[in-house]
C-alpha atoms as a PDB file:
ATOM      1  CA  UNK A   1      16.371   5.694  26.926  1.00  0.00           C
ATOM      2  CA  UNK A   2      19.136   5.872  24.019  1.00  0.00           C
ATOM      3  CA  UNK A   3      20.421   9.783  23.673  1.00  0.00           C
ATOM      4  CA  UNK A   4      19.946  11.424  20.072  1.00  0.00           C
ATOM      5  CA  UNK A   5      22.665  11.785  18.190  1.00  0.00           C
ATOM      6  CA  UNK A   6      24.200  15.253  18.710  1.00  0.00           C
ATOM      7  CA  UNK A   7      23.467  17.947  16.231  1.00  0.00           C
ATOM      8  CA  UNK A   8      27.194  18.768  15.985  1.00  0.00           C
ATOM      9  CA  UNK A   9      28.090  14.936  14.801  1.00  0.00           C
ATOM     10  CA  UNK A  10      25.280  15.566  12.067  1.00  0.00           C
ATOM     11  CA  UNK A  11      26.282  18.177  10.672  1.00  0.00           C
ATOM     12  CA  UNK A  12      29.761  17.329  10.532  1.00  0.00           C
ATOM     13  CA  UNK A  13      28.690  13.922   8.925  1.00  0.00           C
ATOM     14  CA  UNK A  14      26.659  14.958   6.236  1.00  0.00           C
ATOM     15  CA  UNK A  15      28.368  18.391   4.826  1.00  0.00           C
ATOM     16  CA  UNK A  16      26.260  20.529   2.703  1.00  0.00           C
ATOM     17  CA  UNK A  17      23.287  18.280   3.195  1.00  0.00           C
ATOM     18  CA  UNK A  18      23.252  19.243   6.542  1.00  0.00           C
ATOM     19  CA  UNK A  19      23.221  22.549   7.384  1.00  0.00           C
ATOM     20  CA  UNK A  20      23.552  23.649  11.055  1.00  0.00           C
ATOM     21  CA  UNK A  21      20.305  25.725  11.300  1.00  0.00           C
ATOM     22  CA  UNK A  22      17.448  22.825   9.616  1.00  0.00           C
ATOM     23  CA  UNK A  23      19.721  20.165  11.282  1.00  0.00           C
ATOM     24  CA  UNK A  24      19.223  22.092  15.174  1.00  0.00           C
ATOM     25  CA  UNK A  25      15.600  22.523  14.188  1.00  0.00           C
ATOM     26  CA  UNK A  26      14.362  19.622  12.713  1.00  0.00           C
ATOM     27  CA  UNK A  27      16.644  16.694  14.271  1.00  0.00           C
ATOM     28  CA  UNK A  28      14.885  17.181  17.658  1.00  0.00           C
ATOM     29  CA  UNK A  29      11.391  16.496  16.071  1.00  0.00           C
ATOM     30  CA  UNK A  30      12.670  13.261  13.731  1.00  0.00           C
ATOM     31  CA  UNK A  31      13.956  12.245  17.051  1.00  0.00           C
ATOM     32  CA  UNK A  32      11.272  13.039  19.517  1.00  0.00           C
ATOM     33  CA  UNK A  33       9.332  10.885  16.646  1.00  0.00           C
ATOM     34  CA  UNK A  34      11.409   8.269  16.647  1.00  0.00           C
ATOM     35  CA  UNK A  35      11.041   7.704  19.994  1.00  0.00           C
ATOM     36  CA  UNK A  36       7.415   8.092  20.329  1.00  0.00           C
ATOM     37  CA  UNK A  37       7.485   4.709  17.978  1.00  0.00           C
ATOM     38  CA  UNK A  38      10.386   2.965  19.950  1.00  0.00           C
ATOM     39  CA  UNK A  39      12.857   2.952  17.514  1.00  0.00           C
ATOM     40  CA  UNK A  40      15.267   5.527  18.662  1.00  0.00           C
ATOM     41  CA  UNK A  41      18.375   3.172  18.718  1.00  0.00           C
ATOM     42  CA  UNK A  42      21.474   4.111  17.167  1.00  0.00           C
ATOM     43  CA  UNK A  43      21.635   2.265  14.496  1.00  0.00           C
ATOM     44  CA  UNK A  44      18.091   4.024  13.366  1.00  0.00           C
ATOM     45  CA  UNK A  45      18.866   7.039  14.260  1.00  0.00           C
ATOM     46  CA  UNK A  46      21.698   6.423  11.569  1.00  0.00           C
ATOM     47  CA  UNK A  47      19.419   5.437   8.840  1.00  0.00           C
ATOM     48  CA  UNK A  48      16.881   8.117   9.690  1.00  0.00           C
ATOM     49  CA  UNK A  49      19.361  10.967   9.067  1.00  0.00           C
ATOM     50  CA  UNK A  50      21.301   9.196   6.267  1.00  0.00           C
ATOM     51  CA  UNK A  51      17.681   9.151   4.335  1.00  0.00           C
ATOM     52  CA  UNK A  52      16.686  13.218   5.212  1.00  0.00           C
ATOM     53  CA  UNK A  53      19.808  14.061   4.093  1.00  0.00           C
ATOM     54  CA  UNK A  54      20.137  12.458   1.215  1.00  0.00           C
ATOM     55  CA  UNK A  55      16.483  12.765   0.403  1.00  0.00           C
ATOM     56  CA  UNK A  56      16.408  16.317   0.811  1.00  0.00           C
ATOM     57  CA  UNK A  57      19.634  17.858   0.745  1.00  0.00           C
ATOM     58  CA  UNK A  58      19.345  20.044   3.059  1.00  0.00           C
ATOM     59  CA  UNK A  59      17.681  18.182   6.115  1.00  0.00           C
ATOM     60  CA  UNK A  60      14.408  20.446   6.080  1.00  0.00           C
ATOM     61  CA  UNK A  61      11.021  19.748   4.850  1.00  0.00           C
ATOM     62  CA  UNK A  62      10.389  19.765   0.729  1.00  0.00           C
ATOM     63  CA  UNK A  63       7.903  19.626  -1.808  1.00  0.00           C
ATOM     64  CA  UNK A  64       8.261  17.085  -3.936  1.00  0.00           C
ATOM     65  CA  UNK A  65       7.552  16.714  -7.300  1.00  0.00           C
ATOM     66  CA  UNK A  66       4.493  14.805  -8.412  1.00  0.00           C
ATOM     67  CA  UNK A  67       1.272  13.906  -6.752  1.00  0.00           C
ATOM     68  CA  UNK A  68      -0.087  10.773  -5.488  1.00  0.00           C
ATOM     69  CA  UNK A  69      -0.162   9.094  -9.063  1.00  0.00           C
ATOM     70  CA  UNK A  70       3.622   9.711  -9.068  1.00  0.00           C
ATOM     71  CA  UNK A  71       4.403   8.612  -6.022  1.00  0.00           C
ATOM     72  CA  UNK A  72       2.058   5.543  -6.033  1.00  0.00           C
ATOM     73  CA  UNK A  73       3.972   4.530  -9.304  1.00  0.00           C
ATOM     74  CA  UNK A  74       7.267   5.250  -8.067  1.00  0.00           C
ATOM     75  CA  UNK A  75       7.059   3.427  -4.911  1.00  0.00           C
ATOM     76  CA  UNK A  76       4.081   0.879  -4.273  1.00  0.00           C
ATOM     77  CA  UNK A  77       4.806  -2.453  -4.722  1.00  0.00           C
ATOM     78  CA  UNK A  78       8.369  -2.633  -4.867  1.00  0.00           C
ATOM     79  CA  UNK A  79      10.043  -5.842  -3.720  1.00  0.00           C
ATOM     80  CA  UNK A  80      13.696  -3.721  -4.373  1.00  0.00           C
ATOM     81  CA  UNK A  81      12.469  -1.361  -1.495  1.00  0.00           C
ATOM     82  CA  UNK A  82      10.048  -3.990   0.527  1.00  0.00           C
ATOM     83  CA  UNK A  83       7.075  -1.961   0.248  1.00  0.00           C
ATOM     84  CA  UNK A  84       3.995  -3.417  -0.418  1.00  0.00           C
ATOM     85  CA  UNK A  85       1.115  -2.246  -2.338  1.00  0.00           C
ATOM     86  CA  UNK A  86      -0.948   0.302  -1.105  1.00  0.00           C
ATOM     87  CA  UNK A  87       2.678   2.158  -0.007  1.00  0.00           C
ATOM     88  CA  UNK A  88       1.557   5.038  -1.724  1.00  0.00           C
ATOM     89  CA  UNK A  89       2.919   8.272  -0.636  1.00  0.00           C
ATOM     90  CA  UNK A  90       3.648   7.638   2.429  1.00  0.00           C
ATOM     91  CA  UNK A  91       6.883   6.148   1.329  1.00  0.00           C
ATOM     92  CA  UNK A  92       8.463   9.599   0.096  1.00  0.00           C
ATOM     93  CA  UNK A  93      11.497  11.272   2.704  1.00  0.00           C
ATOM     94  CA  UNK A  94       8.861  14.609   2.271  1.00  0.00           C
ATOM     95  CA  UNK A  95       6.028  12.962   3.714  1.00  0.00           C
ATOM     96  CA  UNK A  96       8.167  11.359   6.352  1.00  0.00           C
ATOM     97  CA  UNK A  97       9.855  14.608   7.461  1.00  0.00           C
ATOM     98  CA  UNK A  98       6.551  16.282   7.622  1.00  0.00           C
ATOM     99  CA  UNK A  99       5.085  14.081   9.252  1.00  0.00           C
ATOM    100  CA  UNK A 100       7.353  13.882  12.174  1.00  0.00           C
ATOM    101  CA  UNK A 101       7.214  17.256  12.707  1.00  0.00           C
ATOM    102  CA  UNK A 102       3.649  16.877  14.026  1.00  0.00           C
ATOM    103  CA  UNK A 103       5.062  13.641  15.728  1.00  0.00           C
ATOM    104  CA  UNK A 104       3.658  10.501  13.846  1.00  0.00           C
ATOM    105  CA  UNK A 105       5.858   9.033  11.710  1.00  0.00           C
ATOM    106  CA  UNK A 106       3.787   5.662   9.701  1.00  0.00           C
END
C-alpha cells in the first residue's frame, strides 16, 4: 500500500494553486480514487496533483467553460495528448476532480 502524499508537501509545492483548506479536503478523495484504480504510486500521485493544480488553480472542483461540443473539439482525437476519439469530456481536470469525489475516476 504506497502512503499519499502529505497535504503539507502539497501545499508547500504548489503555492497559490494550492490552498491548505481544498488541498486537506479534496486530496484525500483524488487519493482514495486513485487507489481504488491501483495507481496510487508516487510517481502518479505526482502527476495527479501537478494536473488539479494547474488545471484549476486552486485544487477544488470548477466549472468549466463550454459544453460537450467544446470539450469534444478541444480534446478528442488528439495524438499531442494520446486521446482517442470518443475522449469527449471526460478528458477535462473538472470532470476528473468531480468525479473522484464520488470515487470513480475513468
Amino acid at each position: 500500500m504506497t502512503e499519499p502524499i502529505k497535504i503539507e508537501t502539497i501545499v508547500s509545492a504548489l503555492g497559490t494553486s494550492g490552498p491548505q483548506a481544498a488541498v486537506a479536503q479534496n486530496w484525500p478523495l483524488i487519493f482514495a480514487a486513485l487507489e481504488k484504480h491501483g495507481i496510487s504510486e508516487v510517481p502518479t500521485q505526482i502527476a495527479a496533483i501537478a494536473t488539479v493544480g494547474v488545471e484549476t488553480g486552486c485544487f477544488a472542483p470548477i466549472k468549466e467553460r463550454g459544453g460537450p461540443k467544446y470539450f469534444t473539439k478541444l480534446y478528442e482525437g488528439r495524438a499531442d495528448l494520446g486521446t482517442h476519439k470518443r475522449a469527449t469530456v471526460r478528458s477535462s481536470a473538472a470532470a476528473a476532480i468531480s468525479r473522484s469525489r464520488v470515487g470513480a475516476i475513468h
